[in-house]
Protein backbone atom coordinates (compact mmCIF):
# COMPACT_ATOMS: atom_id res chain seq x y z
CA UNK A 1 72.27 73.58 41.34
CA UNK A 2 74.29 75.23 44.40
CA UNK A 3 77.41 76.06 42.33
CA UNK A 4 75.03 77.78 39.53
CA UNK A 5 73.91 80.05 42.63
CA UNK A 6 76.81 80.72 43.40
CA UNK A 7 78.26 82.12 40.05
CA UNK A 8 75.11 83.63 39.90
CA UNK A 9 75.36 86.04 42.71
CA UNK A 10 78.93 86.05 42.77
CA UNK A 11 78.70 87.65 38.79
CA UNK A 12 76.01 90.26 40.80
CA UNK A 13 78.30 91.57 43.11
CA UNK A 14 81.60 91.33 40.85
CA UNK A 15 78.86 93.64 38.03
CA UNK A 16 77.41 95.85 40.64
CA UNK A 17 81.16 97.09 41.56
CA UNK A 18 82.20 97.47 37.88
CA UNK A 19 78.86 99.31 37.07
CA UNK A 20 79.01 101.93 39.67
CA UNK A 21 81.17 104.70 38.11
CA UNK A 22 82.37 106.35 41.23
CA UNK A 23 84.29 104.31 43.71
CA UNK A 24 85.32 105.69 47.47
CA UNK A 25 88.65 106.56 47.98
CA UNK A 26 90.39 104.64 49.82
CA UNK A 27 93.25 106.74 50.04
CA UNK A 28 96.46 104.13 49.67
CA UNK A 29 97.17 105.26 45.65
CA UNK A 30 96.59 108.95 46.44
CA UNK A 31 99.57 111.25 45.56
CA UNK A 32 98.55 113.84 48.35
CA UNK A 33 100.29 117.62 49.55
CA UNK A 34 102.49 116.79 52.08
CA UNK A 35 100.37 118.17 55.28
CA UNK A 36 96.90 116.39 54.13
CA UNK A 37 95.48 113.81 55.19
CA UNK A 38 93.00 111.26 53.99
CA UNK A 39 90.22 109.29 55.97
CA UNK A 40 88.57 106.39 54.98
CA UNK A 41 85.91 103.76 56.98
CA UNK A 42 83.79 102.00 55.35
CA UNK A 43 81.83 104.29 52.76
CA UNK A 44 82.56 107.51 54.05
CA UNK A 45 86.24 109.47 52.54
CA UNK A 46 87.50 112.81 53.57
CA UNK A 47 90.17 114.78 52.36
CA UNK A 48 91.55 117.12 54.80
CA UNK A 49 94.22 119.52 53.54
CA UNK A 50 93.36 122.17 56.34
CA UNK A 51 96.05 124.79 57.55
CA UNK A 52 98.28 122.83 54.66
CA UNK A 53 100.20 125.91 53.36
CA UNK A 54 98.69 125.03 50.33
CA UNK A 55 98.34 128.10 47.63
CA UNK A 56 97.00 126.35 45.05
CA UNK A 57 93.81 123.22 44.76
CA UNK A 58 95.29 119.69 44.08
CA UNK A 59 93.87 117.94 41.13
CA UNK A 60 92.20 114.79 42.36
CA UNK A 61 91.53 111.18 40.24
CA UNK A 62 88.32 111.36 38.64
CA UNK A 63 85.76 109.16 39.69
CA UNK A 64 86.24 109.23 43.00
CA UNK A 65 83.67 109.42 46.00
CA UNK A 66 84.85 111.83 48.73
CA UNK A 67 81.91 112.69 51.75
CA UNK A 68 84.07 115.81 52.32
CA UNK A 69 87.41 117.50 50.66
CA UNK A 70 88.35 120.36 53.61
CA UNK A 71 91.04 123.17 52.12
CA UNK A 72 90.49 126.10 54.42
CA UNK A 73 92.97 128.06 56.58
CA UNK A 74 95.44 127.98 53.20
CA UNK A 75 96.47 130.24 51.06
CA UNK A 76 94.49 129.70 48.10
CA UNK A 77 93.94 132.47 45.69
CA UNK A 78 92.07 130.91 42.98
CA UNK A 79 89.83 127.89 41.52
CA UNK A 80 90.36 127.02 38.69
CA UNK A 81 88.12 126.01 35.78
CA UNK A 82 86.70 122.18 36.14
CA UNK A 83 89.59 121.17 39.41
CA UNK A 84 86.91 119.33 41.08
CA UNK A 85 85.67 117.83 37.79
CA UNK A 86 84.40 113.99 37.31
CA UNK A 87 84.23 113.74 41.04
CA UNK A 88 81.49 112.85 42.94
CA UNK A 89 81.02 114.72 46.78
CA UNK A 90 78.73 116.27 48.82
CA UNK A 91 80.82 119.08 50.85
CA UNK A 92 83.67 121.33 49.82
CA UNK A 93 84.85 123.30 52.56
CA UNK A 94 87.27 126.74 51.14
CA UNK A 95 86.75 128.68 54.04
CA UNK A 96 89.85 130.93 55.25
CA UNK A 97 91.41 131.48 51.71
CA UNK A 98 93.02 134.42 49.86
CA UNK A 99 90.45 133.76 47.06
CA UNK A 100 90.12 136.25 44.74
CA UNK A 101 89.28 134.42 41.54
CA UNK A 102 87.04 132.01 40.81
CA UNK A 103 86.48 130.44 37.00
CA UNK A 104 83.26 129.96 35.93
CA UNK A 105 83.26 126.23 35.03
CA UNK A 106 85.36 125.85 38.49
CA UNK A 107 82.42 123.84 39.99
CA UNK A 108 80.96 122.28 36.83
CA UNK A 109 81.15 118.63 36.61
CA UNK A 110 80.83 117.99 40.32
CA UNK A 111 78.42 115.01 41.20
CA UNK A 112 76.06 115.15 44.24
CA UNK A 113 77.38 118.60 45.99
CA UNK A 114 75.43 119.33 48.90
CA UNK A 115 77.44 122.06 50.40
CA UNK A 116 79.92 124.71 49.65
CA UNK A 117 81.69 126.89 52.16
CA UNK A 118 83.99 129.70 50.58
């Protein structure tokens, strides 16, 4: 009886991991810009790509979890339609850009976004 128990709420946790659709980055498989960083503890990922040089948004893996992707202070001119697609966070952070175009699907597709500083 204590090893069917044991499957039993071993299969639970194995199916509640494969279920969930979005998974928190954990940053070792990222191919990142050179000057960003990633942060990871526990459930909470940032992405912090702040005075990067960068003039264009990376595209990130889809279905990730990110608490916070940071690009300001670059030199960022544009977003483009659905880069933050199939991703799942709650603050994007654009401040301090050159932006002077922004697509309209740009921001579709995002999953949970709390917060949006451009």
């Amino acid at each position: 009886m204590m090893f069917f128990w044991f499957v039993f709420i071993l299969h639970l946790t194995i199916s509640q991991d494969i279920i969930s659709p979005y998974i928190f980055s954990d940053c070792k498989h990222l191919i990142l810009p050179v000057r960003c960083q990633c942060y990871h503890s526990g459930h909470e990922s940032q992405l912090r790509c702040l005075k990067s040089e960068l003039h264009s948004l990376p595209k990130l893996p889809n279905n990730m979890r990110w608490n916070a992707l940071d690009f300001s202070f670059n030199y960022i001119t544009s977003v483009d339609n659905y880069v933050f697609a199939d991703i799942y966070v709650e603050k994007i952070n654009l401040n301090s850009n050159y932006i002077r175009r922004i697509e309209i699907t740009a921001f579709e597709q995002i999953k949970n976004l709390k917060q949006l500083f451009i």
